[in-house]
PDB file of N, CA and C in Angstrom:
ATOM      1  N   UNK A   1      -3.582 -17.943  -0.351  1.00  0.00           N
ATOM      2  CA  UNK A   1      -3.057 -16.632  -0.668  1.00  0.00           C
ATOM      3  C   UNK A   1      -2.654 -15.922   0.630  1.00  0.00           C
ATOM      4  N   UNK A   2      -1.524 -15.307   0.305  1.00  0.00           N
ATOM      5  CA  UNK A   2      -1.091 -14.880   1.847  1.00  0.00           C
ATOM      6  C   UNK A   2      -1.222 -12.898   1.540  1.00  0.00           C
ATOM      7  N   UNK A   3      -1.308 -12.448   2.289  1.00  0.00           N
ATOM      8  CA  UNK A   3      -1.848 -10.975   2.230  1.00  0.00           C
ATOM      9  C   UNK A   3      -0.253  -9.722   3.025  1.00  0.00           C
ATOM     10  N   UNK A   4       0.371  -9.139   2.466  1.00  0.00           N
ATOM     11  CA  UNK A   4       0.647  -8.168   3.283  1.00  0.00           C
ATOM     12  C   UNK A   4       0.465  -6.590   2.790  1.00  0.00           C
ATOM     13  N   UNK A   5       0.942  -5.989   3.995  1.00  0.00           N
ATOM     14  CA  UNK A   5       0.532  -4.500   4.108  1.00  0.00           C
ATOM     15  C   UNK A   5       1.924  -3.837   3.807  1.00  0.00           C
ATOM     16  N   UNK A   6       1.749  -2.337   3.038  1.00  0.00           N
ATOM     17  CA  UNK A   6       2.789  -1.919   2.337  1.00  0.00           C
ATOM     18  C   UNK A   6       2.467  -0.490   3.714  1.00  0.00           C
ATOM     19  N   UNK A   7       3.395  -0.319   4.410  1.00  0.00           N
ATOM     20  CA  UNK A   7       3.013   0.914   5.102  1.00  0.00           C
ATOM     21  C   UNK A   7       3.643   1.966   5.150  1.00  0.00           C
ATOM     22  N   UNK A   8       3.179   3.634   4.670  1.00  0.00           N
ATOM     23  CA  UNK A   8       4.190   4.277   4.510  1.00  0.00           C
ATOM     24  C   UNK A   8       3.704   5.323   5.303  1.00  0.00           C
ATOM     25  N   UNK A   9       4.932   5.713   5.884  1.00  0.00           N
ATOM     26  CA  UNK A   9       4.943   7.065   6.780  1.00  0.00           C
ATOM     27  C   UNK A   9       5.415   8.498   6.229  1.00  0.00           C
ATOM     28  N   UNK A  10       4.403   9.308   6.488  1.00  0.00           N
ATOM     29  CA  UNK A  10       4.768  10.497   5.248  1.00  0.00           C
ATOM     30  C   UNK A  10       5.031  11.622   5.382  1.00  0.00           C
ATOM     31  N   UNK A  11       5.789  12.108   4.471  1.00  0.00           N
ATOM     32  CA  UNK A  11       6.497  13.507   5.283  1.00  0.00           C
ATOM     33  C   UNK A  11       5.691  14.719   5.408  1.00  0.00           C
ATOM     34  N   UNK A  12       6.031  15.567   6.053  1.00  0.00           N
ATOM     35  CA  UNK A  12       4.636  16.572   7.101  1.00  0.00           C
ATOM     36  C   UNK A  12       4.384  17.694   5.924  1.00  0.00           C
ATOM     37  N   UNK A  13       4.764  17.362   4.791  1.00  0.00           N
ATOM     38  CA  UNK A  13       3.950  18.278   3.507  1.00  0.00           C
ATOM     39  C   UNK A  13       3.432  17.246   2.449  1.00  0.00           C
ATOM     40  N   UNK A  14       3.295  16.100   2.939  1.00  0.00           N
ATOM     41  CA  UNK A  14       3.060  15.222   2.224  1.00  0.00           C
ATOM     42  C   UNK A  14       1.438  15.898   1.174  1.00  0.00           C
ATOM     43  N   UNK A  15       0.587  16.607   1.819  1.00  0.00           N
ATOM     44  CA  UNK A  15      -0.531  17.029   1.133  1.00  0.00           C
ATOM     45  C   UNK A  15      -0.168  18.242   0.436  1.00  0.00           C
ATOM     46  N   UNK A  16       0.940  19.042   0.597  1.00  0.00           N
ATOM     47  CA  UNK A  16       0.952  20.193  -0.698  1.00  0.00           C
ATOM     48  C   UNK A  16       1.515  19.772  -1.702  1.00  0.00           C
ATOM     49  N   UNK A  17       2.681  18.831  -1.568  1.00  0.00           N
ATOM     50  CA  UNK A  17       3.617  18.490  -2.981  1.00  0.00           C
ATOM     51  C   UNK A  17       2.576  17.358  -3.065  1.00  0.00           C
ATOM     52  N   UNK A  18       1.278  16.372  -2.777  1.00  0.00           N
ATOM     53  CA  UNK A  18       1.076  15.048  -3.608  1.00  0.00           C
ATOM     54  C   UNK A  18       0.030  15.834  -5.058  1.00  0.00           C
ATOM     55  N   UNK A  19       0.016  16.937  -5.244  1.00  0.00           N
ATOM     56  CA  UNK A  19      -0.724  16.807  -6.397  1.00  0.00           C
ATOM     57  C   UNK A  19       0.303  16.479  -7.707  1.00  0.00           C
ATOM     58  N   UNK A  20       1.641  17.093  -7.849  1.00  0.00           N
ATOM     59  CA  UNK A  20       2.365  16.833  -8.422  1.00  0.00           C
ATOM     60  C   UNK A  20       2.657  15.935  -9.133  1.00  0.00           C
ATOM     61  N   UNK A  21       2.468  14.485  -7.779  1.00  0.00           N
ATOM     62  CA  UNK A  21       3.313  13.136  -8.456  1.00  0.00           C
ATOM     63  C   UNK A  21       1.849  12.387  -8.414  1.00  0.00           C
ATOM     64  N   UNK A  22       0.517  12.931  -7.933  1.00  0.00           N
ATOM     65  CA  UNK A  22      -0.738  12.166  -8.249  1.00  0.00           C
ATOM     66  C   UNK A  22      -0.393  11.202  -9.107  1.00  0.00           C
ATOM     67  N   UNK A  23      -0.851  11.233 -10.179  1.00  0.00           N
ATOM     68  CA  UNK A  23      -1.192  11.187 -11.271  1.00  0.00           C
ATOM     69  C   UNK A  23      -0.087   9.719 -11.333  1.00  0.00           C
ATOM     70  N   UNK A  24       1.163   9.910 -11.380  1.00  0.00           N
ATOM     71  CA  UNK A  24       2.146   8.525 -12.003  1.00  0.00           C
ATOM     72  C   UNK A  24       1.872   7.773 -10.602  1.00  0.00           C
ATOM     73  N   UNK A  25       1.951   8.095  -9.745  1.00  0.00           N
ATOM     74  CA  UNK A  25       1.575   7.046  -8.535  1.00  0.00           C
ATOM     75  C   UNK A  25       0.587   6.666  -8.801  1.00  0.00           C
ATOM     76  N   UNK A  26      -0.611   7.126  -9.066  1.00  0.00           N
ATOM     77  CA  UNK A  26      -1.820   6.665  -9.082  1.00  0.00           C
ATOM     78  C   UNK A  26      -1.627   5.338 -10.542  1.00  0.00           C
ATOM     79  N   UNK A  27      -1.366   5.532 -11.974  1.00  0.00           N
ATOM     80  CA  UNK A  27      -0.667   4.892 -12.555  1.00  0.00           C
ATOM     81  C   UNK A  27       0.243   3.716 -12.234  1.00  0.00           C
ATOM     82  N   UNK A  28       1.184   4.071 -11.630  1.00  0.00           N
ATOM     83  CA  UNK A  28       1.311   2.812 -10.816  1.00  0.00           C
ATOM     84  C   UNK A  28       0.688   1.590 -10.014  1.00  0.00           C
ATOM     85  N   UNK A  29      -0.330   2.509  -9.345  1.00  0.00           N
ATOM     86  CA  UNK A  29      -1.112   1.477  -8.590  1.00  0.00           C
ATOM     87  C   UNK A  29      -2.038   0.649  -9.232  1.00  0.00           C
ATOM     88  N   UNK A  30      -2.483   1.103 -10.415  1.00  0.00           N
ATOM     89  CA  UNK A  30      -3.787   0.600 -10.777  1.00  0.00           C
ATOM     90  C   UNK A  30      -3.106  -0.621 -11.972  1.00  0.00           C
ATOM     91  N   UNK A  31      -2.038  -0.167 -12.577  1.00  0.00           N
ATOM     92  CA  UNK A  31      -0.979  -0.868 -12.994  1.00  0.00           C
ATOM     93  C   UNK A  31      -0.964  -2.256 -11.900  1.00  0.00           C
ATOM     94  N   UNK A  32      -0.528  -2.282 -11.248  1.00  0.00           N
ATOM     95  CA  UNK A  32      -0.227  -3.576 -10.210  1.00  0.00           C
ATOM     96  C   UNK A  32      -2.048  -4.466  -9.465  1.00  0.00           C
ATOM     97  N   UNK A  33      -2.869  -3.228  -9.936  1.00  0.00           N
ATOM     98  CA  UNK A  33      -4.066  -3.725  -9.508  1.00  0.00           C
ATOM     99  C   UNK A  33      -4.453  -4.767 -10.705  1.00  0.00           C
ATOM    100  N   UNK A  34      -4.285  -4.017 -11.598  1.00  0.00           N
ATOM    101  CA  UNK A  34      -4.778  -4.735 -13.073  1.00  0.00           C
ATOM    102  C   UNK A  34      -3.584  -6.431 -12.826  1.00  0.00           C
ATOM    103  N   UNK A  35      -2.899  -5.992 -12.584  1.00  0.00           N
ATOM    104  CA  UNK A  35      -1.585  -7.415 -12.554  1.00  0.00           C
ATOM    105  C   UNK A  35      -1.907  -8.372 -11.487  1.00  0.00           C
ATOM    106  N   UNK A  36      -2.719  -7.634 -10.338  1.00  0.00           N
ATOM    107  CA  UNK A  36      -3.593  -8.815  -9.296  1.00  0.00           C
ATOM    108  C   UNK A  36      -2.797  -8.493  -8.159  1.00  0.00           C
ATOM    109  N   UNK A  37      -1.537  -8.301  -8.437  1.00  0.00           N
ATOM    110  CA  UNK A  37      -0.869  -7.642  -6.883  1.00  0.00           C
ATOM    111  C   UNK A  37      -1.117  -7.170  -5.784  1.00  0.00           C
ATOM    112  N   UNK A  38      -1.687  -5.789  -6.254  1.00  0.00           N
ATOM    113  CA  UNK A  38      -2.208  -4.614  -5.572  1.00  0.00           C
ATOM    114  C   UNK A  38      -3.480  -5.372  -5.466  1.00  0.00           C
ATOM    115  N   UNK A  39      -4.168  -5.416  -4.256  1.00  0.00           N
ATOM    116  CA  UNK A  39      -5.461  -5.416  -4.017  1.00  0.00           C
ATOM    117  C   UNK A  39      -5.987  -4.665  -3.991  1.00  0.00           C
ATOM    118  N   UNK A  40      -5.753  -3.496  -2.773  1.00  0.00           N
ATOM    119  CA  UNK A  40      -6.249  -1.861  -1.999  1.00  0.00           C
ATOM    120  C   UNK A  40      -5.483  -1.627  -1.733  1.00  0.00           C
ATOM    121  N   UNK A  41      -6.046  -0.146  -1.735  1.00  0.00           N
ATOM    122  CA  UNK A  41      -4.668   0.943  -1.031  1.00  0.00           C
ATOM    123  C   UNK A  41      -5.534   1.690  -0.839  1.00  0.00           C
ATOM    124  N   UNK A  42      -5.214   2.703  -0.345  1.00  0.00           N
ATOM    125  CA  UNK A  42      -5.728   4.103  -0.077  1.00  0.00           C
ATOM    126  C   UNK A  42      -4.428   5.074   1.145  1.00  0.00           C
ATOM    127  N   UNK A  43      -5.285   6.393   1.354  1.00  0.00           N
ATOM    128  CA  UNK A  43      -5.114   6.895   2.489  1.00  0.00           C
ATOM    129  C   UNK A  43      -5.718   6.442   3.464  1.00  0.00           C
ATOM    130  N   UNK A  44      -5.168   6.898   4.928  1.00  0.00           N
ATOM    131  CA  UNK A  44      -5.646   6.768   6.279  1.00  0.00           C
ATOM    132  C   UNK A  44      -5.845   7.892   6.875  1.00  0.00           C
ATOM    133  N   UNK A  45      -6.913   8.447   7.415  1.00  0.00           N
ATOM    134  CA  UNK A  45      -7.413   9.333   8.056  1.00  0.00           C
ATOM    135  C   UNK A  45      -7.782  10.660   7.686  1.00  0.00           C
ATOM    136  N   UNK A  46      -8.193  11.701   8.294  1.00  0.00           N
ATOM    137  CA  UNK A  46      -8.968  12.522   8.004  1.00  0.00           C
ATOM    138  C   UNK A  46      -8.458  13.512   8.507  1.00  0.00           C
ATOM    139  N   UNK A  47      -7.225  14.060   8.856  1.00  0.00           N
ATOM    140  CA  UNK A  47      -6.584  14.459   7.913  1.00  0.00           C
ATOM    141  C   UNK A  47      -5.696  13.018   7.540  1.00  0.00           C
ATOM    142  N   UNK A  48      -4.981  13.460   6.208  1.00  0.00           N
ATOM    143  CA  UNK A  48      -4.222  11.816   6.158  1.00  0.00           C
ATOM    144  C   UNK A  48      -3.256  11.755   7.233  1.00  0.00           C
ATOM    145  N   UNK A  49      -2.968  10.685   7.406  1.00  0.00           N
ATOM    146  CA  UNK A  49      -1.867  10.591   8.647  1.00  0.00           C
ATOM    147  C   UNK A  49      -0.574   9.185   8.209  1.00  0.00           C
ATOM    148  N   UNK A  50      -1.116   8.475   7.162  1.00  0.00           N
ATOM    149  CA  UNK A  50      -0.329   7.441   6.455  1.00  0.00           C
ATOM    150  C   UNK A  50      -1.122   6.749   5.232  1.00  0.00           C
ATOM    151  N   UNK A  51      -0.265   5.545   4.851  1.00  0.00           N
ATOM    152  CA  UNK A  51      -1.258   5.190   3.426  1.00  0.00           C
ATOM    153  C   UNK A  51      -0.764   3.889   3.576  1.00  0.00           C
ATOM    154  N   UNK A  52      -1.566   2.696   3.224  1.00  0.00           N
ATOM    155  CA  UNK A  52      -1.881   1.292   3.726  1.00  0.00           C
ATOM    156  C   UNK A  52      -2.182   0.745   2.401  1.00  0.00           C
ATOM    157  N   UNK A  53      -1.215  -0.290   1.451  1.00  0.00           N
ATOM    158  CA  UNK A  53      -1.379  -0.621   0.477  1.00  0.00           C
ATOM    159  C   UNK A  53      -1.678  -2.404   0.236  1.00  0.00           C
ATOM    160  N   UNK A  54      -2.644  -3.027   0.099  1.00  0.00           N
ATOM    161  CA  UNK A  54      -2.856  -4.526   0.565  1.00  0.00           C
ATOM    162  C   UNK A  54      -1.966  -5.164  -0.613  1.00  0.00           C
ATOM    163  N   UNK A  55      -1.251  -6.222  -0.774  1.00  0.00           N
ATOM    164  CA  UNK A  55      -0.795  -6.595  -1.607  1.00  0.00           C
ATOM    165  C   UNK A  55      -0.643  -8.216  -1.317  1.00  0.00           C
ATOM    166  N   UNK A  56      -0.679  -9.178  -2.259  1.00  0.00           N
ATOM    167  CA  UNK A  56      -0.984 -10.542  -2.552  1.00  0.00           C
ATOM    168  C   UNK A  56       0.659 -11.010  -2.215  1.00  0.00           C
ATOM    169  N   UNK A  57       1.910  -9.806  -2.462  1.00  0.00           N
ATOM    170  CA  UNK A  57       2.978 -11.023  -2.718  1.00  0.00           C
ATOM    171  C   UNK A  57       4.048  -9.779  -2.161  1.00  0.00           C
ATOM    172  N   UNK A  58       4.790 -10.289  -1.186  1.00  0.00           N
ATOM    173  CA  UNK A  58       5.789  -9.415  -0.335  1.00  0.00           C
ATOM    174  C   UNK A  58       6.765  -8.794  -1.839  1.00  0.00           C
ATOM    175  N   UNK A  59       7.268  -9.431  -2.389  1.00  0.00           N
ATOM    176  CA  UNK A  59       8.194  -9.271  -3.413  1.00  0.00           C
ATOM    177  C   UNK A  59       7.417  -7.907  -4.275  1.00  0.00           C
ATOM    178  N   UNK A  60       6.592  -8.003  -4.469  1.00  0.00           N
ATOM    179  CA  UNK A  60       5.426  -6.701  -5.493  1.00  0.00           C
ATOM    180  C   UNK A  60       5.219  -5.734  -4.273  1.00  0.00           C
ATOM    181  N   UNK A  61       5.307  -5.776  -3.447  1.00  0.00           N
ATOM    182  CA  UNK A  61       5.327  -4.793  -2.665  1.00  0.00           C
ATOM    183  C   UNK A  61       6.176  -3.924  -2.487  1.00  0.00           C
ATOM    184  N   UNK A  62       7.444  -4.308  -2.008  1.00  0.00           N
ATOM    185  CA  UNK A  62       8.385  -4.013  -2.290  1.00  0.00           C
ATOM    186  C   UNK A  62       9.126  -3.597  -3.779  1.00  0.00           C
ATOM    187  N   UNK A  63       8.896  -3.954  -4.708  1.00  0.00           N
ATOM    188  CA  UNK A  63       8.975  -3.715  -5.785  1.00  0.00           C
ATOM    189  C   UNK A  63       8.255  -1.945  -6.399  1.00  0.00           C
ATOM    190  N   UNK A  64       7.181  -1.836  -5.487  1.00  0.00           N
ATOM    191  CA  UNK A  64       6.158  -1.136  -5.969  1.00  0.00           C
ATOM    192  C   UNK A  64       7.177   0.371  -5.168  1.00  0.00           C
ATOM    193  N   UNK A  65       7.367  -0.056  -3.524  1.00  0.00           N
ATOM    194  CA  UNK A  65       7.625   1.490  -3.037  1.00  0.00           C
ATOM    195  C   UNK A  65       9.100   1.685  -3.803  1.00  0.00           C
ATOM    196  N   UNK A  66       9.598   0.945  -4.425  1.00  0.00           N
ATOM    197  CA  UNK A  66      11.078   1.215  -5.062  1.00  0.00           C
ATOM    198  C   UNK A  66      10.782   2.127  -6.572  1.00  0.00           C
ATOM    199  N   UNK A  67       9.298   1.890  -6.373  1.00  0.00           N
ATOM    200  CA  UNK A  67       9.191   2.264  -7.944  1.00  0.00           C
ATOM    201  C   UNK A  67       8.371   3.532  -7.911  1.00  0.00           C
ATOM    202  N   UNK A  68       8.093   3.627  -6.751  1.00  0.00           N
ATOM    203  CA  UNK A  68       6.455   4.525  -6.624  1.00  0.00           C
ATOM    204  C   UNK A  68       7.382   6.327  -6.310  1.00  0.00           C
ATOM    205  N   UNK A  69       6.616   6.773  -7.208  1.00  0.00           N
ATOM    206  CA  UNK A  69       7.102   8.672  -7.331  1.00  0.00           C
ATOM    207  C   UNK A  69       7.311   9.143  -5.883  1.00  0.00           C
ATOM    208  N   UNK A  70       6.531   8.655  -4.793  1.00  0.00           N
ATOM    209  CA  UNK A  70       5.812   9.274  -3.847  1.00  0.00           C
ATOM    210  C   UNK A  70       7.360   9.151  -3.064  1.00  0.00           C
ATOM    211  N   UNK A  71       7.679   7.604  -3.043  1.00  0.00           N
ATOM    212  CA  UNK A  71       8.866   7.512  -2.144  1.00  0.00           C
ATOM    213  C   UNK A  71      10.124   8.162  -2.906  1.00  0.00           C
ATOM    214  N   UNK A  72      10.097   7.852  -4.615  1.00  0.00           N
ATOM    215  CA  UNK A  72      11.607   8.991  -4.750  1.00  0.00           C
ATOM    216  C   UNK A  72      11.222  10.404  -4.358  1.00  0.00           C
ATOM    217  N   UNK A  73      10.673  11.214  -4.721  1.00  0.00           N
ATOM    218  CA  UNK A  73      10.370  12.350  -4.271  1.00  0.00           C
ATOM    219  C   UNK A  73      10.473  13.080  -2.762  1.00  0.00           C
ATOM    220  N   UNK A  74      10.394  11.693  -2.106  1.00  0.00           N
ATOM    221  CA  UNK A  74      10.110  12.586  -0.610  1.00  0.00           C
ATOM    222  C   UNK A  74       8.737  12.277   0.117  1.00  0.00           C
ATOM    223  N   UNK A  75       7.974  12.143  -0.878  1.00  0.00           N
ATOM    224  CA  UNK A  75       6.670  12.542   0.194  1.00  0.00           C
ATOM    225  C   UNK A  75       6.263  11.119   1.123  1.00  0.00           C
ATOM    226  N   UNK A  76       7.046  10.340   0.735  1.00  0.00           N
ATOM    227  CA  UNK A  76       7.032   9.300   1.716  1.00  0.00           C
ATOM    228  C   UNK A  76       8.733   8.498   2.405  1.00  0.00           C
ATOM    229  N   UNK A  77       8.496   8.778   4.051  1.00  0.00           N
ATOM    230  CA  UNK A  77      10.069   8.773   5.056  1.00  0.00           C
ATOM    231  C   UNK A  77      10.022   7.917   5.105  1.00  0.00           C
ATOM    232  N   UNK A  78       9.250   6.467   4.828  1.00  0.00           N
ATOM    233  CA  UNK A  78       9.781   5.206   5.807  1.00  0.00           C
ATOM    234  C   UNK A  78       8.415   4.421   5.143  1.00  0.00           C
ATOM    235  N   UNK A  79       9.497   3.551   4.890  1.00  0.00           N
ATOM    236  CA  UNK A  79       8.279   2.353   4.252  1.00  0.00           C
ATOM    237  C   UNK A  79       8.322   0.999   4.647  1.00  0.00           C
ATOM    238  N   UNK A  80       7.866   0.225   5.114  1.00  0.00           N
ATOM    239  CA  UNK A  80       7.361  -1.274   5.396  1.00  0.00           C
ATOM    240  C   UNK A  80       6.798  -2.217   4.810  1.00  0.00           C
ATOM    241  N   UNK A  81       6.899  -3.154   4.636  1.00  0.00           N
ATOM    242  CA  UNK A  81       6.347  -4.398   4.505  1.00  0.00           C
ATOM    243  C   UNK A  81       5.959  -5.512   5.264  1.00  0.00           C
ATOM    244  N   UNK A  82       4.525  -5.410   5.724  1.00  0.00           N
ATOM    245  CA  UNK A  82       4.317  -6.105   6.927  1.00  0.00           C
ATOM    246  C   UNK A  82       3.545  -7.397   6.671  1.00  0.00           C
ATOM    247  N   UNK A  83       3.679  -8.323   7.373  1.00  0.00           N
ATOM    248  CA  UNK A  83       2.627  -9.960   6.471  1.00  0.00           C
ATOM    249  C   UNK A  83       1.127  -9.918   7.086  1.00  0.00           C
ATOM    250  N   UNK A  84       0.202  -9.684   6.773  1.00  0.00           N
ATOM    251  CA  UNK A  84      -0.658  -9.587   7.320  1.00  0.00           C
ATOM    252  C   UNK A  84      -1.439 -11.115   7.604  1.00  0.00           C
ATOM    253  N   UNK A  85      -1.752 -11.494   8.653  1.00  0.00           N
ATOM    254  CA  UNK A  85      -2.024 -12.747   8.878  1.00  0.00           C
ATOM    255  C   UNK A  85      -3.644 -12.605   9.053  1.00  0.00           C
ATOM    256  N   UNK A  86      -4.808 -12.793   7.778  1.00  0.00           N
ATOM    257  CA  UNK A  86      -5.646 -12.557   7.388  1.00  0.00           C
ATOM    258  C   UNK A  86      -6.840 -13.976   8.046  1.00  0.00           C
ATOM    259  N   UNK A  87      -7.671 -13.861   8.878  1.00  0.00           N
ATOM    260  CA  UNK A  87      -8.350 -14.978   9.435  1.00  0.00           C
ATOM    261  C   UNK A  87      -9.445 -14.838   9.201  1.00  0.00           C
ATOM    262  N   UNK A  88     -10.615 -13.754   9.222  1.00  0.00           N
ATOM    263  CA  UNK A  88     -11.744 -13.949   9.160  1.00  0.00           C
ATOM    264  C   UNK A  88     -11.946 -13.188   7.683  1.00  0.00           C
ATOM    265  N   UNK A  89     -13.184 -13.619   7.012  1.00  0.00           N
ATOM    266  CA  UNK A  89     -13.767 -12.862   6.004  1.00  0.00           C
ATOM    267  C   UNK A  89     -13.310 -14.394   4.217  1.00  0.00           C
ATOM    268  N   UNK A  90     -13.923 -13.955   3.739  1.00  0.00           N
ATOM    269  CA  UNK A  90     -14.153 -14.424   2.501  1.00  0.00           C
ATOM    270  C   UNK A  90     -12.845 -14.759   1.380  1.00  0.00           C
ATOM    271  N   UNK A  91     -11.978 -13.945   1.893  1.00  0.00           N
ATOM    272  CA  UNK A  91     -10.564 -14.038   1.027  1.00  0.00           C
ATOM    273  C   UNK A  91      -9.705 -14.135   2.188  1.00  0.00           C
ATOM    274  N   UNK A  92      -9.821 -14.717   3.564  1.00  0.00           N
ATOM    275  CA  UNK A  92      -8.691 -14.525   4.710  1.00  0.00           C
ATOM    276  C   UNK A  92      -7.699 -15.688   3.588  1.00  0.00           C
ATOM    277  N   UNK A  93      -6.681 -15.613   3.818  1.00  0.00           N
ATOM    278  CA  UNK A  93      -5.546 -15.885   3.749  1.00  0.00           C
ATOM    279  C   UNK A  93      -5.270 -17.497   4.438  1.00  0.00           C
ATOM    280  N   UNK A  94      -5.664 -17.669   6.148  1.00  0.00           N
ATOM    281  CA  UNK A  94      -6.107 -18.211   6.864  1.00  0.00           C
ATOM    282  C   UNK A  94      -7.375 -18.659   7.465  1.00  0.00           C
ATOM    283  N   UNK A  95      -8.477 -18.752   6.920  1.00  0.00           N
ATOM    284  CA  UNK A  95      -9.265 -18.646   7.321  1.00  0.00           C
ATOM    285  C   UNK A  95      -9.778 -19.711   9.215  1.00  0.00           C
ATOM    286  N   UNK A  96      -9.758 -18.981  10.073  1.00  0.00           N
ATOM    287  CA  UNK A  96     -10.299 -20.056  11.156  1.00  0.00           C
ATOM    288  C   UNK A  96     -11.729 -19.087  12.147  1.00  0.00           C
ATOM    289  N   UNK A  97     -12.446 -20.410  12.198  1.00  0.00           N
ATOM    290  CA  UNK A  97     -14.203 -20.252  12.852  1.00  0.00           C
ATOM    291  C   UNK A  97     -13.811 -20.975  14.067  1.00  0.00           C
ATOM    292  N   UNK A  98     -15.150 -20.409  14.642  1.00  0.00           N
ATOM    293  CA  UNK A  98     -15.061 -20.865  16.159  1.00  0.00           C
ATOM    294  C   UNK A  98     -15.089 -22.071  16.345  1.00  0.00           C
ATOM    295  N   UNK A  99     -14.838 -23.123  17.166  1.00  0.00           N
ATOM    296  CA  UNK A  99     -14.959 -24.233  17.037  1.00  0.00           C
ATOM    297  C   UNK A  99     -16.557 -24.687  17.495  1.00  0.00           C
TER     298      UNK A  99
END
């Protein structure tokens, strides 16, 4: 299983307008979780500063910010799809130990 990261950069009111589109984004996600896609997501930081979505298959990723409220709306400028090359831990992708 290969792992990438959905990364979105968000616009500087991103916390007054997200109560709005909560709710169908959130819908969305759990939607693609239930489908095995979506692994995790969340926010990043304290205050938020971006949002980091793990996903099983580049294609559903992409699929997802085309679909997701957050990016028609605005509250997210710039989105990515990055491959995450996963080595240590229980589900790495790759898994490699010391020799």
């Amino acid at each position: 299983m290969a792992h990438f990261l959905l990364r979105y950069t968000l616009a500087p009111d991103y916390l007054d307008r997200r109560a709005q589109f909560r709710d169908r984004h959130l819908a969305l996600a759990w939607a693609a979780s239930e489908q095995g896609t979506l692994l995790l997501g969340g926010a990043v930081g304290d205050p938020v500063e971006s949002v980091l979505l793990l996903f099983a298959d580049a294609e559903a990723a992409r699929a997802f910010a085309k679909s997701d409220p957050y990016v028609a709306e605005g509250l997210v400028t710039r989105w990515e799809v990055l491959p995450w090359i996963t080595v240590v831990g229980a589900a790495a992708a790759r898994p490699v130990r010391p020799a």
